[in-house]
Protein backbone atom coordinates (compact mmCIF):
# COMPACT_ATOMS: atom_id res chain seq x y z
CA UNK A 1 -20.83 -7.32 6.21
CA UNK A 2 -21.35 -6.63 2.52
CA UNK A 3 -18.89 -8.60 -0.07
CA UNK A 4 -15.78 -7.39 -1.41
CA UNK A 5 -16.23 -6.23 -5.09
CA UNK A 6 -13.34 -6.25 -7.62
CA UNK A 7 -12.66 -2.75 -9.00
CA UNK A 8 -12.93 -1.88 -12.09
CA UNK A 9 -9.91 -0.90 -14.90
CA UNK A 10 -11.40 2.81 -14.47
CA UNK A 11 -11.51 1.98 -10.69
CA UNK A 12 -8.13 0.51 -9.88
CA UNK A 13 -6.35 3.15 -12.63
CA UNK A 14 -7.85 6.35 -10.30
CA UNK A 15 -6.67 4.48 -7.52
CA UNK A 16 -3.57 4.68 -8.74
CA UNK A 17 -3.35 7.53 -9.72
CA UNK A 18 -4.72 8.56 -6.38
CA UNK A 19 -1.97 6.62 -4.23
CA UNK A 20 0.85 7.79 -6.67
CA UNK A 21 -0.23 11.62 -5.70
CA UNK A 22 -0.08 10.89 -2.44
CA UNK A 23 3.16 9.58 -2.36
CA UNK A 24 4.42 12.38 -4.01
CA UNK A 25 3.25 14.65 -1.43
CA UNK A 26 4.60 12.41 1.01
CA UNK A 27 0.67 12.14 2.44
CA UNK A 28 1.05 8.31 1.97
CA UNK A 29 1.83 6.39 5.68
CA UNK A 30 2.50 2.62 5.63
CA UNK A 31 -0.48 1.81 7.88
CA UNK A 32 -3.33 1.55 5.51
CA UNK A 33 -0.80 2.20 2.16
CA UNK A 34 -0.32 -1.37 1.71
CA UNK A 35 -4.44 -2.11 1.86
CA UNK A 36 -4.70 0.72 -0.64
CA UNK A 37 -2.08 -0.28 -2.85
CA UNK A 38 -3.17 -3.68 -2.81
CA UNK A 39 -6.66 -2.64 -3.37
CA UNK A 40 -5.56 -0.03 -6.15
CA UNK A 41 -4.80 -3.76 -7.82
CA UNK A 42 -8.01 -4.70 -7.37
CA UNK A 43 -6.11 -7.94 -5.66
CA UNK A 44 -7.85 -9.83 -2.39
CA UNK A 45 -5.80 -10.12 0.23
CA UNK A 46 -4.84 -13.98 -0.44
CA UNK A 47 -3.96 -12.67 -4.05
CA UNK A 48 -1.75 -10.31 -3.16
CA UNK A 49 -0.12 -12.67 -0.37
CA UNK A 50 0.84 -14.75 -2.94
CA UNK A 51 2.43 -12.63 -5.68
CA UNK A 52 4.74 -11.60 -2.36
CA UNK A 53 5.84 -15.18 -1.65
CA UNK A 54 3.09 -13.95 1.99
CA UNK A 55 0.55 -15.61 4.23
CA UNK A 56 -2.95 -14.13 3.73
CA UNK A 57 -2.44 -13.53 7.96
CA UNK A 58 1.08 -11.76 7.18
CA UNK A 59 -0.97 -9.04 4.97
CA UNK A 60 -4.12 -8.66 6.94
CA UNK A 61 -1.64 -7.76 10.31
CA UNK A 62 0.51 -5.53 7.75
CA UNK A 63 -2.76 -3.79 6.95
CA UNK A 64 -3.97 -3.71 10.39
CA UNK A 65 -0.80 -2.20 11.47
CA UNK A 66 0.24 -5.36 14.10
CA UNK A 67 2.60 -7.24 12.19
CA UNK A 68 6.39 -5.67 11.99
CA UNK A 69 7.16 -6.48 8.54
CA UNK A 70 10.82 -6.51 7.46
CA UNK A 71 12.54 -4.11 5.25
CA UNK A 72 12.25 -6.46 2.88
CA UNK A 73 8.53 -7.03 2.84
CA UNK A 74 8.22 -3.66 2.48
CA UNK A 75 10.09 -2.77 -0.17
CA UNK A 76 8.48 -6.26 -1.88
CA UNK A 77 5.08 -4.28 -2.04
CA UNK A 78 6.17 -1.11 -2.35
CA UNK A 79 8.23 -2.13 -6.22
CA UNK A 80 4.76 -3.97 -6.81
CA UNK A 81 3.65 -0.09 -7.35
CA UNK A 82 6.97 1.43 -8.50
CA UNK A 83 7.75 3.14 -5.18
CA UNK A 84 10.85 2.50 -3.18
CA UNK A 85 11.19 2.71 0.76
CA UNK A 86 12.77 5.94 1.92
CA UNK A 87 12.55 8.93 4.66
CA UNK A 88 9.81 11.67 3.56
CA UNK A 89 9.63 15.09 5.65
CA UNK A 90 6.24 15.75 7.73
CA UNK A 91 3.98 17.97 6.39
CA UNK A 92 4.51 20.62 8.96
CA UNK A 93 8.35 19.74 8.98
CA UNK A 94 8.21 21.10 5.17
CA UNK A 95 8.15 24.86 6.11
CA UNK A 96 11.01 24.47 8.79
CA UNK A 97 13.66 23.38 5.62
């Protein structure tokens, strides 16, 4: 299995930019958002972990979608990127309001 490799500035800013669009489009699910946004930091996982106050296990089951993190948690990473927890219409809902 090939090495992790830190993004670059360039790299981790399109991420960014990338995850922010997709929030705004509500296109942006909790199972695999918190890998990207922790990725669009160009943080491991152990890094990340511990600028939550996490367990390096606690994020990998967050990513993998097995762990059933608290509010808390989630709003934790989600202010790491500026974003704040709340209820976002399905795309095919959109046309129905």
């Amino acid at each position: 299995m090939a090495r992790w490799k830190k993004p670059t500035k360039e790299e981790i800013l399109e991420n960014r930019r990338t995850l922010a669009e997709r929030a705004r489009t509500g296109d942006l699910r909790l199972l695999g958002a918190v890998a990207e946004i922790r990725k669009g930091f160009g943080m491991t996982q152990e890094e990340f972990a511990k600028t939550l106050s996490l367990t390096r296990r606690q994020v990998a089951e967050i990513e993998a979608g097995t762990a059933n993190p608290t509010l808390e948690t989630i709003e934790r990473i989600g202010r790491l990127f500026g974003f704040v927890v709340g209820f976002v219409p399905r795309l095919g809902d959109r046309d129905r309001m």
